[in-house]
PDB file of N, CA and C in Angstrom:
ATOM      1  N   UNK A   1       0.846  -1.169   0.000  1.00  0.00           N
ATOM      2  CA  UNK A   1       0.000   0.000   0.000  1.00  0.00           C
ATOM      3  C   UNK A   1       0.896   1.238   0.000  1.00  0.00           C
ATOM      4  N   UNK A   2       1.286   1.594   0.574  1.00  0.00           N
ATOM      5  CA  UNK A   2       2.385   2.660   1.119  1.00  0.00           C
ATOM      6  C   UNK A   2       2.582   3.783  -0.071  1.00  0.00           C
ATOM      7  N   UNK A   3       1.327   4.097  -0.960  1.00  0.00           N
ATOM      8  CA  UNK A   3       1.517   4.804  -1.830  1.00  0.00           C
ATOM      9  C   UNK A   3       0.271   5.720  -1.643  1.00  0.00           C
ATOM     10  N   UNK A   4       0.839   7.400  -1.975  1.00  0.00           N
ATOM     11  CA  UNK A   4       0.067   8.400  -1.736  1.00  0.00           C
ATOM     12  C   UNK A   4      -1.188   8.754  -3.366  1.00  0.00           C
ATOM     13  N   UNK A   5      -2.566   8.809  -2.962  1.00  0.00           N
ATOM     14  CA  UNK A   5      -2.825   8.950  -4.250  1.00  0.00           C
ATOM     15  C   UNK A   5      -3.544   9.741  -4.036  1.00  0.00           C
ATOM     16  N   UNK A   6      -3.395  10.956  -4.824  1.00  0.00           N
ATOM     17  CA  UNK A   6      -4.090  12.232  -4.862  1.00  0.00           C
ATOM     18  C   UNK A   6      -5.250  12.477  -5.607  1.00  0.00           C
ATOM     19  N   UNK A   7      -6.142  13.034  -5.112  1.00  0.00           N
ATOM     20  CA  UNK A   7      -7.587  12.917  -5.442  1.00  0.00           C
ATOM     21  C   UNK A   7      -8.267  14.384  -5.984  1.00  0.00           C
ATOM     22  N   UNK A   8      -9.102  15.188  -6.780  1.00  0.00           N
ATOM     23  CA  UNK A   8      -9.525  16.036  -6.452  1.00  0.00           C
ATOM     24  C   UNK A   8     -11.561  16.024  -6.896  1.00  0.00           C
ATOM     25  N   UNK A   9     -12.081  16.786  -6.145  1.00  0.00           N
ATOM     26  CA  UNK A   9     -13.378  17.273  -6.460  1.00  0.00           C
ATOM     27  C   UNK A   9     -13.667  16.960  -7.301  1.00  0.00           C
ATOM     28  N   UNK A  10     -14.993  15.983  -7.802  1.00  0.00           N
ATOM     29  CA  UNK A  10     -15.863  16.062  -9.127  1.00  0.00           C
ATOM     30  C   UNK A  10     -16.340  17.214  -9.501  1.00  0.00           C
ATOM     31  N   UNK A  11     -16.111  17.481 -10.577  1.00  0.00           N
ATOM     32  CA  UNK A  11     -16.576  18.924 -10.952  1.00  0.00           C
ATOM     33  C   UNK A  11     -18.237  17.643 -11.713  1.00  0.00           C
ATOM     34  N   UNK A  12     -19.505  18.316 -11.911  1.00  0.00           N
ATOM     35  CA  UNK A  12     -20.463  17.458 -12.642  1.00  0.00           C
ATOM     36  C   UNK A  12     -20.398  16.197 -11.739  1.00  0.00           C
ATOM     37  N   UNK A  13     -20.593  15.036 -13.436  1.00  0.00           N
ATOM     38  CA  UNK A  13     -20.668  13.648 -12.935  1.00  0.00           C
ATOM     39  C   UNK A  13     -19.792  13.028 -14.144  1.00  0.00           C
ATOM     40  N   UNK A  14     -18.924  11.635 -13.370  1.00  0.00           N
ATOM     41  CA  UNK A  14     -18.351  10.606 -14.236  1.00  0.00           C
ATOM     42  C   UNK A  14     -18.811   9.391 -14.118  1.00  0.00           C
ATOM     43  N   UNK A  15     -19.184   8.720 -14.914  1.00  0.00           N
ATOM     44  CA  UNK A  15     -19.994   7.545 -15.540  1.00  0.00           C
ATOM     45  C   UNK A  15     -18.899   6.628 -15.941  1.00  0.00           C
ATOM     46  N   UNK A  16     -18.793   5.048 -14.951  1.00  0.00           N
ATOM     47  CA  UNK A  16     -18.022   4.055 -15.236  1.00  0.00           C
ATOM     48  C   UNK A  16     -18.740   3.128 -15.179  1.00  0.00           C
ATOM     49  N   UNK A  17     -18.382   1.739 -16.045  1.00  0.00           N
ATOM     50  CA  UNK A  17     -19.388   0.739 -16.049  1.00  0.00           C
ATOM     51  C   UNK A  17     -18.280  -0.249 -16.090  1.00  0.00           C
ATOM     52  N   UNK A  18     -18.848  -1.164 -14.484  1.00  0.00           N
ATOM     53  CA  UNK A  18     -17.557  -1.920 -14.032  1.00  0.00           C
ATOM     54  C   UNK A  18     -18.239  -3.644 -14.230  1.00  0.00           C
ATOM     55  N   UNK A  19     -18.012  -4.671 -14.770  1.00  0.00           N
ATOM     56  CA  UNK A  19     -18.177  -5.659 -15.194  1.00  0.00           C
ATOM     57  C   UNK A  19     -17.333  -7.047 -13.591  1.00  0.00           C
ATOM     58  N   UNK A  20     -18.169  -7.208 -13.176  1.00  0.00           N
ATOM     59  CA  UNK A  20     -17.538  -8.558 -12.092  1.00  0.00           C
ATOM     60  C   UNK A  20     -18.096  -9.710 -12.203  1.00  0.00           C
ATOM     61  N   UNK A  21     -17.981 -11.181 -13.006  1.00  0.00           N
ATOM     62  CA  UNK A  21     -18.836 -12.238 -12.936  1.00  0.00           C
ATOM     63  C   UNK A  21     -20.167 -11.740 -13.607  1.00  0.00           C
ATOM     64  N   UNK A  22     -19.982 -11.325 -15.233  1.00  0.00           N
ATOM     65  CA  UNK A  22     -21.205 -11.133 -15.659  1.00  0.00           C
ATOM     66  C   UNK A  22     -22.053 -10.290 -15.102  1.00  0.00           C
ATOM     67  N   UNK A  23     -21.585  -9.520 -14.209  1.00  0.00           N
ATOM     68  CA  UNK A  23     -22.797  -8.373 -13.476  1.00  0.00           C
ATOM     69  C   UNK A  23     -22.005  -6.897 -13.340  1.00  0.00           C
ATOM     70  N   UNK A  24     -22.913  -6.355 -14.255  1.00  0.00           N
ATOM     71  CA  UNK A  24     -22.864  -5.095 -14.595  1.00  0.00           C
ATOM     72  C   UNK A  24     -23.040  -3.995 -13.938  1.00  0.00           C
ATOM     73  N   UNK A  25     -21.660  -2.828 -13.220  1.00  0.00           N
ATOM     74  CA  UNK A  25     -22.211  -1.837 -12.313  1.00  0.00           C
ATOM     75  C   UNK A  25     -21.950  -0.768 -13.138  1.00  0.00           C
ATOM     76  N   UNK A  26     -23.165   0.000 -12.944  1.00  0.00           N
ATOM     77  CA  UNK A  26     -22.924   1.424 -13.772  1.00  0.00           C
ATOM     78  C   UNK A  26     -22.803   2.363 -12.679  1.00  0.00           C
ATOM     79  N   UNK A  27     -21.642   2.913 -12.411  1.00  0.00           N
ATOM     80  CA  UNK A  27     -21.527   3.810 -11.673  1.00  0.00           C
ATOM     81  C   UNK A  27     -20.821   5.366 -11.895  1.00  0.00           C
ATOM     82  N   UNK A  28     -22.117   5.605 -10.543  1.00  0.00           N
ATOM     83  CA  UNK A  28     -21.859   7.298 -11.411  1.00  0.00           C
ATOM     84  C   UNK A  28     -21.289   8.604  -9.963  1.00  0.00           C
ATOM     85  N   UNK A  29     -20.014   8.452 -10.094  1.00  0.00           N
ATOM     86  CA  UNK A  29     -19.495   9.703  -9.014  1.00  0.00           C
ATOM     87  C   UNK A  29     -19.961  11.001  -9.237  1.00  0.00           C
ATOM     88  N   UNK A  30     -20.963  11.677  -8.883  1.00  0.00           N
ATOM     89  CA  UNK A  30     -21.330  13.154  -8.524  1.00  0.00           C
ATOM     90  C   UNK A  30     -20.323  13.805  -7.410  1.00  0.00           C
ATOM     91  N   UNK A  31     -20.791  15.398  -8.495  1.00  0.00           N
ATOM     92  CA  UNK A  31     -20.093  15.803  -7.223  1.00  0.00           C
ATOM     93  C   UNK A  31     -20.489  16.685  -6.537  1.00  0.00           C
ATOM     94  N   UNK A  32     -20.079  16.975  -5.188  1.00  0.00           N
ATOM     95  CA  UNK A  32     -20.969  16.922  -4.283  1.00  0.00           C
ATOM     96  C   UNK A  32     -21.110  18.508  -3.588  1.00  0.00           C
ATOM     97  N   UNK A  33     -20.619  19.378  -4.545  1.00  0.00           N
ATOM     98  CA  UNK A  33     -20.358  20.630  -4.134  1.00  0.00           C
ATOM     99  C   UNK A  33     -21.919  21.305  -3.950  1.00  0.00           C
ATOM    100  N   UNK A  34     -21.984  22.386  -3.064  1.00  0.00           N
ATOM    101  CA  UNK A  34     -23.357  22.683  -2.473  1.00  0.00           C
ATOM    102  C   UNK A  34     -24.120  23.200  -3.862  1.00  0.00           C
ATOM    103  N   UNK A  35     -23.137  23.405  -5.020  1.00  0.00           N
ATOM    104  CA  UNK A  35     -24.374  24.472  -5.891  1.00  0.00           C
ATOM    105  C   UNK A  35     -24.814  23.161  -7.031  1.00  0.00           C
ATOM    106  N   UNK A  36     -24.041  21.644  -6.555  1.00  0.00           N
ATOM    107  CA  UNK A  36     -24.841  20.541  -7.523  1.00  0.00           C
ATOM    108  C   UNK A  36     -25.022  19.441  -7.132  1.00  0.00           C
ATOM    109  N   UNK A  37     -25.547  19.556  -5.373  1.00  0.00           N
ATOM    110  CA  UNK A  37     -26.740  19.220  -4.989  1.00  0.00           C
ATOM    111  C   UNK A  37     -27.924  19.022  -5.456  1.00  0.00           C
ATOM    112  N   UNK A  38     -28.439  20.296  -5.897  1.00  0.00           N
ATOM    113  CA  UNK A  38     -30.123  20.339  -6.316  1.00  0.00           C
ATOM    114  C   UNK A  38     -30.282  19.442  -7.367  1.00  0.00           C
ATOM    115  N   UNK A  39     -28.981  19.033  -8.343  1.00  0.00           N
ATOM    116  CA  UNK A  39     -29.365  18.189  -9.084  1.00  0.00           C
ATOM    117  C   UNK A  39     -29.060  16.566  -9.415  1.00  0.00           C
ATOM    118  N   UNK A  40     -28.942  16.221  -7.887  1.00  0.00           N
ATOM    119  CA  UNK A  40     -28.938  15.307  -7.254  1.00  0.00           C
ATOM    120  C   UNK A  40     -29.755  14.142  -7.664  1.00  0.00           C
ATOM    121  N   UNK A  41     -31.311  14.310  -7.360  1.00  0.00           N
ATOM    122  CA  UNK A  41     -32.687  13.512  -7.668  1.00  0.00           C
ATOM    123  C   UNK A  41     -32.434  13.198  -9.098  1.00  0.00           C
ATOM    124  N   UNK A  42     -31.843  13.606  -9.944  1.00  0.00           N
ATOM    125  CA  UNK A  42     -31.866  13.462 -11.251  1.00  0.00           C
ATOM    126  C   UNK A  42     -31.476  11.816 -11.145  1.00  0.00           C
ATOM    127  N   UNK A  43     -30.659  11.338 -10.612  1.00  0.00           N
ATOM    128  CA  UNK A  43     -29.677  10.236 -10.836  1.00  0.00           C
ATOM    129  C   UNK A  43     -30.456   9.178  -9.735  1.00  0.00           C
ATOM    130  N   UNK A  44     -31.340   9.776  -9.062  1.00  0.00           N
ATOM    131  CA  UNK A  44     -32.179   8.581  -8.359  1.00  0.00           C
ATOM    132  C   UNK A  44     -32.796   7.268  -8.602  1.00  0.00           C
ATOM    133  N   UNK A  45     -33.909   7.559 -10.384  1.00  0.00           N
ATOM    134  CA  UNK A  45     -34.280   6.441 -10.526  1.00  0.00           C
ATOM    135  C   UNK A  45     -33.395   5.407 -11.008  1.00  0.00           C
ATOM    136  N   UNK A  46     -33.869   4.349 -10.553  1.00  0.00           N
ATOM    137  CA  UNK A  46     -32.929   2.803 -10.686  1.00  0.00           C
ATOM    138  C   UNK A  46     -31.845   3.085  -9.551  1.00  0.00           C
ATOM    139  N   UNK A  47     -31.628   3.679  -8.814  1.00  0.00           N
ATOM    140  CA  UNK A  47     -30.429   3.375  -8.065  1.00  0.00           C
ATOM    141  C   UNK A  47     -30.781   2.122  -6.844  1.00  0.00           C
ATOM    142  N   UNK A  48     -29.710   1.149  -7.125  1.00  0.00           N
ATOM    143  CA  UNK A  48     -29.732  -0.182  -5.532  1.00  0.00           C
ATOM    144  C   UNK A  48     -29.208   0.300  -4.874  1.00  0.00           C
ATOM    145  N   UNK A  49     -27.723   1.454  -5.407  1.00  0.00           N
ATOM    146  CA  UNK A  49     -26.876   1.328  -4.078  1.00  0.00           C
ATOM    147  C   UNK A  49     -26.248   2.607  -3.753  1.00  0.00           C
ATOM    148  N   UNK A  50     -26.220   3.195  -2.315  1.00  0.00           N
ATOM    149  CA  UNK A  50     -25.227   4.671  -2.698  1.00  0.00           C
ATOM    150  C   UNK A  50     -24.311   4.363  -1.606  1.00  0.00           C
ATOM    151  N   UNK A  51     -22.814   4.674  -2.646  1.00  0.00           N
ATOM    152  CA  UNK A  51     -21.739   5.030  -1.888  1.00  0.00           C
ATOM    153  C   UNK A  51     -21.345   6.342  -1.746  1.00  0.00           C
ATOM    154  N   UNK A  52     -21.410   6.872   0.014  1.00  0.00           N
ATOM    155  CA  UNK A  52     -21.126   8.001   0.478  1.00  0.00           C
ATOM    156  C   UNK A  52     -19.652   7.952   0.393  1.00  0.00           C
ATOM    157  N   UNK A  53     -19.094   8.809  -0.518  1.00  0.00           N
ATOM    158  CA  UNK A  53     -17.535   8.964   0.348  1.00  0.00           C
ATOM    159  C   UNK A  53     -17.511  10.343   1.063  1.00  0.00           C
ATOM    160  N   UNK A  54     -16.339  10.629   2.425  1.00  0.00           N
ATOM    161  CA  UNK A  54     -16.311  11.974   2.884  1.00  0.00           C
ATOM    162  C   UNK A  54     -15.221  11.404   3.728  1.00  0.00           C
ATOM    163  N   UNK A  55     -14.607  13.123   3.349  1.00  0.00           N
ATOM    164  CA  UNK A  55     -13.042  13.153   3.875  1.00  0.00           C
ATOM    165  C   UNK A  55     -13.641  13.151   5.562  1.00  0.00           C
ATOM    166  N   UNK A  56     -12.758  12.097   6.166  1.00  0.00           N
ATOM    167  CA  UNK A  56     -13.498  11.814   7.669  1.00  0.00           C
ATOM    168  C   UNK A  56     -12.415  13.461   8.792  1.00  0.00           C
ATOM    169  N   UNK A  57     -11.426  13.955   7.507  1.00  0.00           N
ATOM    170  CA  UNK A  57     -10.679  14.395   8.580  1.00  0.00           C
ATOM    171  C   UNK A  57     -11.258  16.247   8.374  1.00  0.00           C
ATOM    172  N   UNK A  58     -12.217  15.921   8.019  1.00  0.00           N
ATOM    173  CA  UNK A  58     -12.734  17.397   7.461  1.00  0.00           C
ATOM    174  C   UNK A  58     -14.562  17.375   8.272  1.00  0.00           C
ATOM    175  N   UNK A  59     -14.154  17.772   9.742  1.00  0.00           N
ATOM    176  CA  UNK A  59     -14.995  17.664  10.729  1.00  0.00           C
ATOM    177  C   UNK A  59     -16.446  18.209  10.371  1.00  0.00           C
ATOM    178  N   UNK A  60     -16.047  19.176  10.092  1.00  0.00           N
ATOM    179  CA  UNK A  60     -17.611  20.464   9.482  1.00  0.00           C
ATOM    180  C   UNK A  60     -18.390  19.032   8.229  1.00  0.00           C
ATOM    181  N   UNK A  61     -17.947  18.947   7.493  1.00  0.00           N
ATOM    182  CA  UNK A  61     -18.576  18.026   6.352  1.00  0.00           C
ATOM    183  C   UNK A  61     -19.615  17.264   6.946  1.00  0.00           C
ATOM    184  N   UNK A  62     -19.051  16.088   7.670  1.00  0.00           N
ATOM    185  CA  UNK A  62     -19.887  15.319   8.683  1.00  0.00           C
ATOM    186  C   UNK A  62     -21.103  15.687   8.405  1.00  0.00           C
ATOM    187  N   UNK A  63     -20.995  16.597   9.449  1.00  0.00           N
ATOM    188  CA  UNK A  63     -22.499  16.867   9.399  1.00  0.00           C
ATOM    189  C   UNK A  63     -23.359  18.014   8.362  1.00  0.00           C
ATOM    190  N   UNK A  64     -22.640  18.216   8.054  1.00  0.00           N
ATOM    191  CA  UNK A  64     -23.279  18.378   6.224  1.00  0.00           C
ATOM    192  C   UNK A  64     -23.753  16.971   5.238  1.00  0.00           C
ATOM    193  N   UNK A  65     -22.835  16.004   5.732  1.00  0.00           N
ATOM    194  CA  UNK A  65     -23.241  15.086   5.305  1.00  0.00           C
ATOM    195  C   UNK A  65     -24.127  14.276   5.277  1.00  0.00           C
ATOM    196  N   UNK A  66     -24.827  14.330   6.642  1.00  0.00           N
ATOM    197  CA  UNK A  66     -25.624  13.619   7.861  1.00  0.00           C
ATOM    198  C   UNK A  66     -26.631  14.436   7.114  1.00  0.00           C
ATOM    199  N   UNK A  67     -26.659  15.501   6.881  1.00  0.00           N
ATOM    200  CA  UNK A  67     -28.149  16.551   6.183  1.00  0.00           C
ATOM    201  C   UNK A  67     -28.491  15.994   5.023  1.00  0.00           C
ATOM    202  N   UNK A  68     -27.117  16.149   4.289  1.00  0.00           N
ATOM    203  CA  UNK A  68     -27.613  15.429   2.698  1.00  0.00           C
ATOM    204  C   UNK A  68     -28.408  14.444   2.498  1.00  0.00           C
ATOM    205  N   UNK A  69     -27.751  13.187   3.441  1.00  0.00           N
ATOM    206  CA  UNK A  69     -28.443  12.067   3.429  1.00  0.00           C
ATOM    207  C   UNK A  69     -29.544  12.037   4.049  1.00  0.00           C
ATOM    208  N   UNK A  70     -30.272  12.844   4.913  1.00  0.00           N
ATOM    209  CA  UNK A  70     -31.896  12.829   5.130  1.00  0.00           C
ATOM    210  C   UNK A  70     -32.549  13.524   4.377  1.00  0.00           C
ATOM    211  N   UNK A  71     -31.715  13.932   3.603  1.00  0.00           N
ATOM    212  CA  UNK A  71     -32.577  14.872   2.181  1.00  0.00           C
ATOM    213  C   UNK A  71     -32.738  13.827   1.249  1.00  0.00           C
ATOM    214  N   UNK A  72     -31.477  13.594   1.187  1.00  0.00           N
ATOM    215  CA  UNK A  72     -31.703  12.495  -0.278  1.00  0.00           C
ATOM    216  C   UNK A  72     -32.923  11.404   0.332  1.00  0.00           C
ATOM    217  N   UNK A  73     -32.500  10.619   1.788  1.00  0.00           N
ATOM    218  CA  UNK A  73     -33.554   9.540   1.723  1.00  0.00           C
ATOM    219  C   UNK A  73     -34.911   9.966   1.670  1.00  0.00           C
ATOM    220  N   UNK A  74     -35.408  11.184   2.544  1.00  0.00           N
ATOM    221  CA  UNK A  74     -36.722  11.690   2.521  1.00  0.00           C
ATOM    222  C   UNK A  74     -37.192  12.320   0.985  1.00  0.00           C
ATOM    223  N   UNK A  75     -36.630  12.098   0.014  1.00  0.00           N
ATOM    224  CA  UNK A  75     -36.978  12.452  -1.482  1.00  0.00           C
ATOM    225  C   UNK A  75     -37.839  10.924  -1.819  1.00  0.00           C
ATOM    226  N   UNK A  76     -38.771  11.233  -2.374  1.00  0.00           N
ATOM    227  CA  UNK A  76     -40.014  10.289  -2.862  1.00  0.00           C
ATOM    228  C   UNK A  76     -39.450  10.120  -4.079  1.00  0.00           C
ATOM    229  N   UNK A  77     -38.828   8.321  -3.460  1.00  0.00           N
ATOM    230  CA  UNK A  77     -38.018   7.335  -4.663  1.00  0.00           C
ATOM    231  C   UNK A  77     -38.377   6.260  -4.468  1.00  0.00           C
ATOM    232  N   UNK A  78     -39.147   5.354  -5.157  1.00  0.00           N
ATOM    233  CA  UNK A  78     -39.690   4.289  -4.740  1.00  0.00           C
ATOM    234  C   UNK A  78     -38.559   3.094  -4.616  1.00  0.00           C
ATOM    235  N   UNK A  79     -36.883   3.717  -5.270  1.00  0.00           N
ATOM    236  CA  UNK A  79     -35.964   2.597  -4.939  1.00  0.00           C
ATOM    237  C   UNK A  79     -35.320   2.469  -3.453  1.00  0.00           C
ATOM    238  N   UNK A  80     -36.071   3.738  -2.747  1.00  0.00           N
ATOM    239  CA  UNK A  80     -35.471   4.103  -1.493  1.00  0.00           C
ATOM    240  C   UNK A  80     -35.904   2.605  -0.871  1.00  0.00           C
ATOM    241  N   UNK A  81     -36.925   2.074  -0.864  1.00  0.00           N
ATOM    242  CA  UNK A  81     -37.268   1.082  -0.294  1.00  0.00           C
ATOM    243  C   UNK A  81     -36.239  -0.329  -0.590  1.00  0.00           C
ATOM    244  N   UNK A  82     -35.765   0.023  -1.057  1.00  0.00           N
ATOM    245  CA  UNK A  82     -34.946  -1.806  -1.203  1.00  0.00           C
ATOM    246  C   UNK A  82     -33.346  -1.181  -1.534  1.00  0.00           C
ATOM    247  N   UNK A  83     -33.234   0.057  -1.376  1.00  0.00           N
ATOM    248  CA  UNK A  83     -31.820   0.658  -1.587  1.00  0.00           C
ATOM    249  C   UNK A  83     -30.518   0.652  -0.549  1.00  0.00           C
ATOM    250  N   UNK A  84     -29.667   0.281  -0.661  1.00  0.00           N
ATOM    251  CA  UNK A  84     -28.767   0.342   0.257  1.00  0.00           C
ATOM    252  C   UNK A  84     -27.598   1.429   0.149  1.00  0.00           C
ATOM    253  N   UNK A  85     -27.060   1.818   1.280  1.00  0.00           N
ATOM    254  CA  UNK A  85     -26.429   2.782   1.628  1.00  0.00           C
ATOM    255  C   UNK A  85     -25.165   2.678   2.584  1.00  0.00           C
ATOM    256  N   UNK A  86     -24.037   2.848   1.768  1.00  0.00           N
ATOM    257  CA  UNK A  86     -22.803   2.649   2.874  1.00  0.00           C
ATOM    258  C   UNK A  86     -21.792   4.018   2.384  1.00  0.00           C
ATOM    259  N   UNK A  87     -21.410   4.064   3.592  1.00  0.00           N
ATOM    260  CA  UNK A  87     -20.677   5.648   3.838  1.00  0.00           C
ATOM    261  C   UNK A  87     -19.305   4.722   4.608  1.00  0.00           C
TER     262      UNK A  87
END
């Protein structure tokens, strides 16, 4: 491991489609800056699964984060019901 890998901000969204044992993930990194938020819901229908990432060492976020995600779940998505969520 012992290697540094530098990361920056999604500006928009990037669209990868990752193939494991015949099963197909289309995944889509948004990004998560406050002014493209609102267009968030766009990318809701069909979603099974959301991965939260957040810099854990960037205290304030947290709980910006903790908001997002009762926004996003309280948005009327009928995949919310069988959707899973790991942060």
């Amino acid at each position: 491991m012992n290697e540094v890998v530098h990361t920056s901000p999604t500006i928009g969204s990037n669209v990868e489609e990752i193939v494991v044992n015949n099963t197909h993930f289309l995944m889509w990194d948004i990004g998560g800056q406050e002014s493209l938020r609102s267009s968030w819901n766009t990318y809701y229908t069909n979603t099974e699964f959301v991965i939260i990432v957040v810099d854990s060492t960037d205290r304030e976020r947290i709980s910006v984060t903790k908001e997002e995600l009762y926004r996003m779940l309280a948005h009327e998505v009928s995949c919310w019901s069988s959707c899973s969520c790991f942060m």
